[in-house]
Structure formats: structure tokens, C-alpha cells
PDB file of N, CA and C in Angstrom:
ATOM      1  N   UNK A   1      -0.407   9.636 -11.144  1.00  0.00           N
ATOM      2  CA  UNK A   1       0.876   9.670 -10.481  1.00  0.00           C
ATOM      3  C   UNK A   1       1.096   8.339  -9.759  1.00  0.00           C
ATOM      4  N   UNK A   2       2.375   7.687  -9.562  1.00  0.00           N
ATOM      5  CA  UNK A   2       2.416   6.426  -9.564  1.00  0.00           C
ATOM      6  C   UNK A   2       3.629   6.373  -8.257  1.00  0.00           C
ATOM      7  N   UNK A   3       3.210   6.018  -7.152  1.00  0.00           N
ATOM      8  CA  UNK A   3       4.065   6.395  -5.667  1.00  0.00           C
ATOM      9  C   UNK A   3       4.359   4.949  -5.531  1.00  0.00           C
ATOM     10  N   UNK A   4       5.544   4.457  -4.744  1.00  0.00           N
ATOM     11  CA  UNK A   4       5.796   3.254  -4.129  1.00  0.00           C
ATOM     12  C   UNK A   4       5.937   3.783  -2.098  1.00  0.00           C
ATOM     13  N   UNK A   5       5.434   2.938  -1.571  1.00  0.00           N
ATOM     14  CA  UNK A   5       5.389   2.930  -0.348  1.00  0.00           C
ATOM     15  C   UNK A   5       6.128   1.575   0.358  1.00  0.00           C
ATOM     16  N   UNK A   6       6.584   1.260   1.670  1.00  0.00           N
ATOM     17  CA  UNK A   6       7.267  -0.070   2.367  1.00  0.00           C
ATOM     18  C   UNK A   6       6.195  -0.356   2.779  1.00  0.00           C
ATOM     19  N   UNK A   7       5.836  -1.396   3.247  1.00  0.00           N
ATOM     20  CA  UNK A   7       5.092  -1.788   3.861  1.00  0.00           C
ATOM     21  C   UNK A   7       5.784  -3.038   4.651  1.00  0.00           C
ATOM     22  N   UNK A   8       5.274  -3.087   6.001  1.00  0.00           N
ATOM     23  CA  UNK A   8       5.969  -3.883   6.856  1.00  0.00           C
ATOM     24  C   UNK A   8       4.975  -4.758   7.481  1.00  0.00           C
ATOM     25  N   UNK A   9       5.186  -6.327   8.052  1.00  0.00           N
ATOM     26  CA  UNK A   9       4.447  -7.428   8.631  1.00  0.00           C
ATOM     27  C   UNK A   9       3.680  -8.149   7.706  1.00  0.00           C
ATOM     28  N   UNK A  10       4.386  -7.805   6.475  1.00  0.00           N
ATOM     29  CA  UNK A  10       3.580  -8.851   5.411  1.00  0.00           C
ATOM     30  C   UNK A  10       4.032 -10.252   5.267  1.00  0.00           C
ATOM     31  N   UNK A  11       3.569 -11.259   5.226  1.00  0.00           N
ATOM     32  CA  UNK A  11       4.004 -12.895   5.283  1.00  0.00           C
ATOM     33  C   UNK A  11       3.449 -13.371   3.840  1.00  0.00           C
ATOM     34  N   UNK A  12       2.743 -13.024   3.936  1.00  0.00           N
ATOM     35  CA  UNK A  12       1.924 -13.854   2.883  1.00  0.00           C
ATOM     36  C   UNK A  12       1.525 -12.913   1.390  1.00  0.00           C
ATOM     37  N   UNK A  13       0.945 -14.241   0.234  1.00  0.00           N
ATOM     38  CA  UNK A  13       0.431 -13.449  -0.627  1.00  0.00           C
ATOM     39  C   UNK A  13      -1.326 -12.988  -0.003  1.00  0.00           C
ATOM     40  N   UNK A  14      -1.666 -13.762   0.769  1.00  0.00           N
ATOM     41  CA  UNK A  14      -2.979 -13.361   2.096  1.00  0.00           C
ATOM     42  C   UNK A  14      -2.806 -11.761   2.219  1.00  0.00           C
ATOM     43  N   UNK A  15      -1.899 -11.761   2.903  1.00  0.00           N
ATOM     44  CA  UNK A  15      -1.602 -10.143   3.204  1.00  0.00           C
ATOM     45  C   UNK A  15      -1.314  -9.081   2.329  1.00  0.00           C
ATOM     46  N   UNK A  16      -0.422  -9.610   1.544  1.00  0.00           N
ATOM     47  CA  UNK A  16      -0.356  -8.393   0.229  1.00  0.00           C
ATOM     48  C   UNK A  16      -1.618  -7.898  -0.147  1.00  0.00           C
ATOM     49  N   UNK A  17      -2.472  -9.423  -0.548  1.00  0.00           N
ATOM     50  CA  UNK A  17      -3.755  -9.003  -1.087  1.00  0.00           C
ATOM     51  C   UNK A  17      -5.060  -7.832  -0.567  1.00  0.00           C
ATOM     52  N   UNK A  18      -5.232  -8.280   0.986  1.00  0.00           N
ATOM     53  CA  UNK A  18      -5.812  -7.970   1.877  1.00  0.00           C
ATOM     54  C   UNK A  18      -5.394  -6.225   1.950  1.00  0.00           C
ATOM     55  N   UNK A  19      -4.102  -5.932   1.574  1.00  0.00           N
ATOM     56  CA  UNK A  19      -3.368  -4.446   1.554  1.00  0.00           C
ATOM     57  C   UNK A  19      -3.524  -3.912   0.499  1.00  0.00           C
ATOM     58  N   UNK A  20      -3.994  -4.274  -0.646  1.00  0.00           N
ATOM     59  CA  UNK A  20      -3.850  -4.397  -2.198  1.00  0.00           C
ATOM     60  C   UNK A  20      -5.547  -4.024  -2.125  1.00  0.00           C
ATOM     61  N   UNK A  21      -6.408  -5.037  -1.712  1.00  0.00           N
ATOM     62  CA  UNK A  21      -8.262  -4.189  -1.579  1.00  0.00           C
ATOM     63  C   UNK A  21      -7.955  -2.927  -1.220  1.00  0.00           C
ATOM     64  N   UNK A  22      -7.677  -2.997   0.102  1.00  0.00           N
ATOM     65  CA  UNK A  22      -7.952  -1.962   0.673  1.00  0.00           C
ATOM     66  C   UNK A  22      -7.600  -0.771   0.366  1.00  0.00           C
ATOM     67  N   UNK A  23      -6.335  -0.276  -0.370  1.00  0.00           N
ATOM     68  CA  UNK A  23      -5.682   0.605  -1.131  1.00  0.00           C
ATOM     69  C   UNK A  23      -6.947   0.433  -2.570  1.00  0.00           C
ATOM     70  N   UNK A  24      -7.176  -0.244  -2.993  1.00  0.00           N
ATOM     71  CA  UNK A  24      -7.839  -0.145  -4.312  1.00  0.00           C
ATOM     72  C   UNK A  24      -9.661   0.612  -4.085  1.00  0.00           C
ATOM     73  N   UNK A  25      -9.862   0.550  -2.686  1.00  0.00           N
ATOM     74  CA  UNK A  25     -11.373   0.564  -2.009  1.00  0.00           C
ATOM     75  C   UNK A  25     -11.177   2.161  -2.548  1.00  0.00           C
ATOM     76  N   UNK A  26      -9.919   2.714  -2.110  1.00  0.00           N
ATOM     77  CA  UNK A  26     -10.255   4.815  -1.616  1.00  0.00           C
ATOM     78  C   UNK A  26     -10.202   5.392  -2.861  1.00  0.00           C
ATOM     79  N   UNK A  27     -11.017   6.583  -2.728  1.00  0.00           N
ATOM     80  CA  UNK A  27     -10.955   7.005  -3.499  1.00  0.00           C
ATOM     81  C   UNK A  27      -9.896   7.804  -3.849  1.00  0.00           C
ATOM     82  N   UNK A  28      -9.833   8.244  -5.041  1.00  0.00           N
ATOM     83  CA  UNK A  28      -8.508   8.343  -6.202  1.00  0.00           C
ATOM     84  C   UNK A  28      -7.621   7.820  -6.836  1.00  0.00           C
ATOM     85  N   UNK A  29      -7.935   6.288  -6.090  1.00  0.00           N
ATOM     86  CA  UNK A  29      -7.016   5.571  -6.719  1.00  0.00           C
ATOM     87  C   UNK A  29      -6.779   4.852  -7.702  1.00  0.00           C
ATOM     88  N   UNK A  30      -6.733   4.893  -8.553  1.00  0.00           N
ATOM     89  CA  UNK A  30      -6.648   3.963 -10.319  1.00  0.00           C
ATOM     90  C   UNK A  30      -6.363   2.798 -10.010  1.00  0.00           C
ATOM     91  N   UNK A  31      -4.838   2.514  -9.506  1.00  0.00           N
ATOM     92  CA  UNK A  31      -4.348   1.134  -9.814  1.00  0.00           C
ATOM     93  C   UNK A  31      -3.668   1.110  -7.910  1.00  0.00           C
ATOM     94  N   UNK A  32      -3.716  -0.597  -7.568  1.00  0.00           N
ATOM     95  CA  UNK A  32      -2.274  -0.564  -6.463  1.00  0.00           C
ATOM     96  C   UNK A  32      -2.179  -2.057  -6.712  1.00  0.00           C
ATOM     97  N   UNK A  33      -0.687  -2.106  -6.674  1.00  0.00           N
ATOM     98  CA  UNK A  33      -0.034  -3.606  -6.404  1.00  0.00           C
ATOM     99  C   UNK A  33       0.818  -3.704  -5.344  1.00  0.00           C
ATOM    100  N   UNK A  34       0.887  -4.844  -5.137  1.00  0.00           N
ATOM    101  CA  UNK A  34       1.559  -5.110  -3.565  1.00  0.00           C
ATOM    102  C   UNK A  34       2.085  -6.358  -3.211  1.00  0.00           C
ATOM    103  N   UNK A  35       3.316  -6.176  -2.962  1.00  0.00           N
ATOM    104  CA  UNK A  35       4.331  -7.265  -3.181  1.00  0.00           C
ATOM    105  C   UNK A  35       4.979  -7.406  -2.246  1.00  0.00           C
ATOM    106  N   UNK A  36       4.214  -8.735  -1.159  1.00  0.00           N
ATOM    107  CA  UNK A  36       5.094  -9.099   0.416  1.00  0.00           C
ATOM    108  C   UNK A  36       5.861  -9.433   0.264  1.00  0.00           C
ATOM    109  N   UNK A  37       6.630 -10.266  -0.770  1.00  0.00           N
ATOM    110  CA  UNK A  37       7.980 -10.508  -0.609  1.00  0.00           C
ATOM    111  C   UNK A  37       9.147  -9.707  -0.614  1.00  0.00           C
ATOM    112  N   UNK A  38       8.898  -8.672  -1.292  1.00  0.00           N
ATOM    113  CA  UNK A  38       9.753  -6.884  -1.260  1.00  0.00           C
ATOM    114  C   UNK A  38       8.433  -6.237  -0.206  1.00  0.00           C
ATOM    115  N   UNK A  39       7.784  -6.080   0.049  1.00  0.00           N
ATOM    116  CA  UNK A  39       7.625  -5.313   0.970  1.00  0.00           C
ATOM    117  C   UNK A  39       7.022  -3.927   0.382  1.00  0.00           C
ATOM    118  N   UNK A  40       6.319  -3.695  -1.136  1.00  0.00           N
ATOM    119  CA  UNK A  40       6.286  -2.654  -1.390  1.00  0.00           C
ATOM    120  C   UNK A  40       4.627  -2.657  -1.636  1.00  0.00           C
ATOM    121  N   UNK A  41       4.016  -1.312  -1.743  1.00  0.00           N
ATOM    122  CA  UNK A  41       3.088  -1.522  -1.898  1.00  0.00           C
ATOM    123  C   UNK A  41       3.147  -0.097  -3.162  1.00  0.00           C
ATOM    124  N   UNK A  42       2.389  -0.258  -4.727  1.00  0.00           N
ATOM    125  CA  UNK A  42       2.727   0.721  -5.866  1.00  0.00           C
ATOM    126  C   UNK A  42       1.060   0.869  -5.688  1.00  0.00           C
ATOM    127  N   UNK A  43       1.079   2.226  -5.634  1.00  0.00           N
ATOM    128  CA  UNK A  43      -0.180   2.859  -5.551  1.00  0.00           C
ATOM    129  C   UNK A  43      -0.294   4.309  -6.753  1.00  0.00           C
ATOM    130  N   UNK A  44      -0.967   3.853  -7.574  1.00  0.00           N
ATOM    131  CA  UNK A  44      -1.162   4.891  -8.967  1.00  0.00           C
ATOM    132  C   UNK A  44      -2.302   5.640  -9.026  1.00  0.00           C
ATOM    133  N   UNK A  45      -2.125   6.771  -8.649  1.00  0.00           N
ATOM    134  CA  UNK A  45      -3.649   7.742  -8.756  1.00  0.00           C
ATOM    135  C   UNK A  45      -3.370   8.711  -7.989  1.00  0.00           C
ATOM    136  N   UNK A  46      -4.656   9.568  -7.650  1.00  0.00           N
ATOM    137  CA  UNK A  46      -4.048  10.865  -6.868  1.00  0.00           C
ATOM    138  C   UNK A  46      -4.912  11.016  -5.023  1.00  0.00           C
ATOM    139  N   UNK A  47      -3.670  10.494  -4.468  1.00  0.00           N
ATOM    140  CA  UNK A  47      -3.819  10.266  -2.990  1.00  0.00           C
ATOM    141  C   UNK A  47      -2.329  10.808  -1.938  1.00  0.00           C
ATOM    142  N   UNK A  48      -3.070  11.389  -1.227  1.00  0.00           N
ATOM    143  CA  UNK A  48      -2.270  11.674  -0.425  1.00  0.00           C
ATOM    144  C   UNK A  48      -1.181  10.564   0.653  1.00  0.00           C
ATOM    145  N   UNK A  49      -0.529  10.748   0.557  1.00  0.00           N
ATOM    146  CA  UNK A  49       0.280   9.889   1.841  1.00  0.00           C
ATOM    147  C   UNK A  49       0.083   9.512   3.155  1.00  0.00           C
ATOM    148  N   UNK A  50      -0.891  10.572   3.711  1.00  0.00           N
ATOM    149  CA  UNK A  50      -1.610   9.940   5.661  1.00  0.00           C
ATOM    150  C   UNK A  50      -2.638   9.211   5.292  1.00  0.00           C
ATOM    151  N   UNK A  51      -3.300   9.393   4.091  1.00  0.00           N
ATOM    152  CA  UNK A  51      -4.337   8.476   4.162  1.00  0.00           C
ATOM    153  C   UNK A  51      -4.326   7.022   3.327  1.00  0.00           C
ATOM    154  N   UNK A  52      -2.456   7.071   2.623  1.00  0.00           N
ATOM    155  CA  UNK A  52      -2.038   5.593   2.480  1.00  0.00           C
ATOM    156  C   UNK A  52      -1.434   4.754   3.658  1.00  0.00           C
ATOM    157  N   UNK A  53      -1.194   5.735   4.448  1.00  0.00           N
ATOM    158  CA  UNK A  53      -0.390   5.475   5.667  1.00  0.00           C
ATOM    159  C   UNK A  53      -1.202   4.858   6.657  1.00  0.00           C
ATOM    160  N   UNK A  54      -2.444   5.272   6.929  1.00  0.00           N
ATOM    161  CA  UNK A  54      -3.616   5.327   7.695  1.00  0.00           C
ATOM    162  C   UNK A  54      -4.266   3.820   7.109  1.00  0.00           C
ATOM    163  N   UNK A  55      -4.694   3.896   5.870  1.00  0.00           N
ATOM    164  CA  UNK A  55      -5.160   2.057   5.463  1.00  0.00           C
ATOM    165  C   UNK A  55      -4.799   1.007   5.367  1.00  0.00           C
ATOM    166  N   UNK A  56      -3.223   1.389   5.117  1.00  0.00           N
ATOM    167  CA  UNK A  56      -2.299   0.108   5.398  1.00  0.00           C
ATOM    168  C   UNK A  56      -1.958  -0.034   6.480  1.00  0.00           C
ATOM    169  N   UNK A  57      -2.375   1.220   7.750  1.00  0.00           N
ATOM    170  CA  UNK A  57      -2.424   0.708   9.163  1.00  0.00           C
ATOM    171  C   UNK A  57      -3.286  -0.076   9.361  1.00  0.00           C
ATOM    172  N   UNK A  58      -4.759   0.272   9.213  1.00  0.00           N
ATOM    173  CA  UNK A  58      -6.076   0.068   9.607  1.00  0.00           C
ATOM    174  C   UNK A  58      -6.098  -1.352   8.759  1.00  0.00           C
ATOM    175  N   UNK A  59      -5.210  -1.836   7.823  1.00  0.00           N
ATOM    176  CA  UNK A  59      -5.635  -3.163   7.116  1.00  0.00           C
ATOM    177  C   UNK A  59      -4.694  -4.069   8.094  1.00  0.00           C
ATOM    178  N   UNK A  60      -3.967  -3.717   9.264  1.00  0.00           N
ATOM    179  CA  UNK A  60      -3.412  -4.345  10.307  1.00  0.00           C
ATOM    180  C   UNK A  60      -1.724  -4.537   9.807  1.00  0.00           C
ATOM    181  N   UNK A  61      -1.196  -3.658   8.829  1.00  0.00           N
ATOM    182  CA  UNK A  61       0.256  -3.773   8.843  1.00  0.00           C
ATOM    183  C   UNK A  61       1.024  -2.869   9.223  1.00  0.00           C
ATOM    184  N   UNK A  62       2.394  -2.380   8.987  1.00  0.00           N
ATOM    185  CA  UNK A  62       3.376  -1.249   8.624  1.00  0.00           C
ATOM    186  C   UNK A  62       3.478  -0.609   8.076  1.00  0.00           C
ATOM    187  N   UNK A  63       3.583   0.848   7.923  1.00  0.00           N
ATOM    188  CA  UNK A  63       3.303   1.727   7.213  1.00  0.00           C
ATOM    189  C   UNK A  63       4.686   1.965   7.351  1.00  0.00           C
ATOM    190  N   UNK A  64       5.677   1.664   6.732  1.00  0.00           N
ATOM    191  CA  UNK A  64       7.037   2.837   6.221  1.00  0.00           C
ATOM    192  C   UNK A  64       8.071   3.415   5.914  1.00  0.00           C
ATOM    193  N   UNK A  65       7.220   4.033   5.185  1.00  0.00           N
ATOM    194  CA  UNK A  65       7.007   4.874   4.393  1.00  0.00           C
ATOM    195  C   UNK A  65       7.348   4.987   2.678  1.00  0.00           C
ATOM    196  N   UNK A  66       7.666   6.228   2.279  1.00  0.00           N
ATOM    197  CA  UNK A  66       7.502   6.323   0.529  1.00  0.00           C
ATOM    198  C   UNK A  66       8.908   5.635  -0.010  1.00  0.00           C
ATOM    199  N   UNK A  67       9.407   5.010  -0.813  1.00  0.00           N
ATOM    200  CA  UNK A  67      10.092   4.888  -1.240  1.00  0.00           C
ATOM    201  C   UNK A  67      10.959   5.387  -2.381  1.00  0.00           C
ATOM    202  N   UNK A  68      12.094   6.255  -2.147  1.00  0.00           N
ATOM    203  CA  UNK A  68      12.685   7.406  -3.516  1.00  0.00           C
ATOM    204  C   UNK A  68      13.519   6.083  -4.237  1.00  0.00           C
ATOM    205  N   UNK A  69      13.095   6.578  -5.872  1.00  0.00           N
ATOM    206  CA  UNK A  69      13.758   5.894  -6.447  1.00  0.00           C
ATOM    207  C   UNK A  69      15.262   6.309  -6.501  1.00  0.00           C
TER     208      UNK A  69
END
């Protein structure tokens, strides 16, 4: 399953990346890409939402939230 999330206080491709490990570290997750210049972070696999919410805190950014297509 393939979710898009906002992510906020990103500057850099530094930061995307740094948001992009850390989403890729937990488990269930297959794939994530993450794109500071939109602000999105695409997370593919099976994970809940507090605990995408929770790592892209803990990786020091904005969490929010899901984005409806």
C-alpha cells in the first residue's frame, strides 16, 4: 500500500534524505521517497500513520499529515 504524507522544515536534499533513512529503517516498509522541494514524503508498505508521524518527528521535522489524492 503506497501512502503520501507532508512533511514540513525540509531545506535541503540533506533533509529529505535524512527523512527518507529513517522511514526506510521501520519495519514494514518496502519503499519511501521524499521530496523537500514539495514537501512530501511516499511511503509504500504496511505501516501505520503515528508511527510515520512519530519518525519524521524524531528525524527532527513536521509531520502534516496524509495527503488525499
Amino acid at each position: 500500500m503506497e501512502k503520501k504524507y507532508k512533511v514540513g522544515g525540509m531545506a535541503c536534499g540533506g533533509c529529505s534524505a535524512s527523512v527518507q533513512r529513517a522511514l526506510k529503517a521501520l519495519q514494514g516498509v518496502e519503499n519511501a521517497q521524499v521530496d523537500h522541494i514539495n514537501g512530501i514524503a511516499i511511503v509504500v508498505g504496511e505501516i501505520d500513520e503515528n508511527t510515520v508521524a512519530s519518525t519524521i518527528e524524531n528525524a527532527g521535522f513536521d509531520y502534516l499529515g496524509v495527503v488525499e489524492d
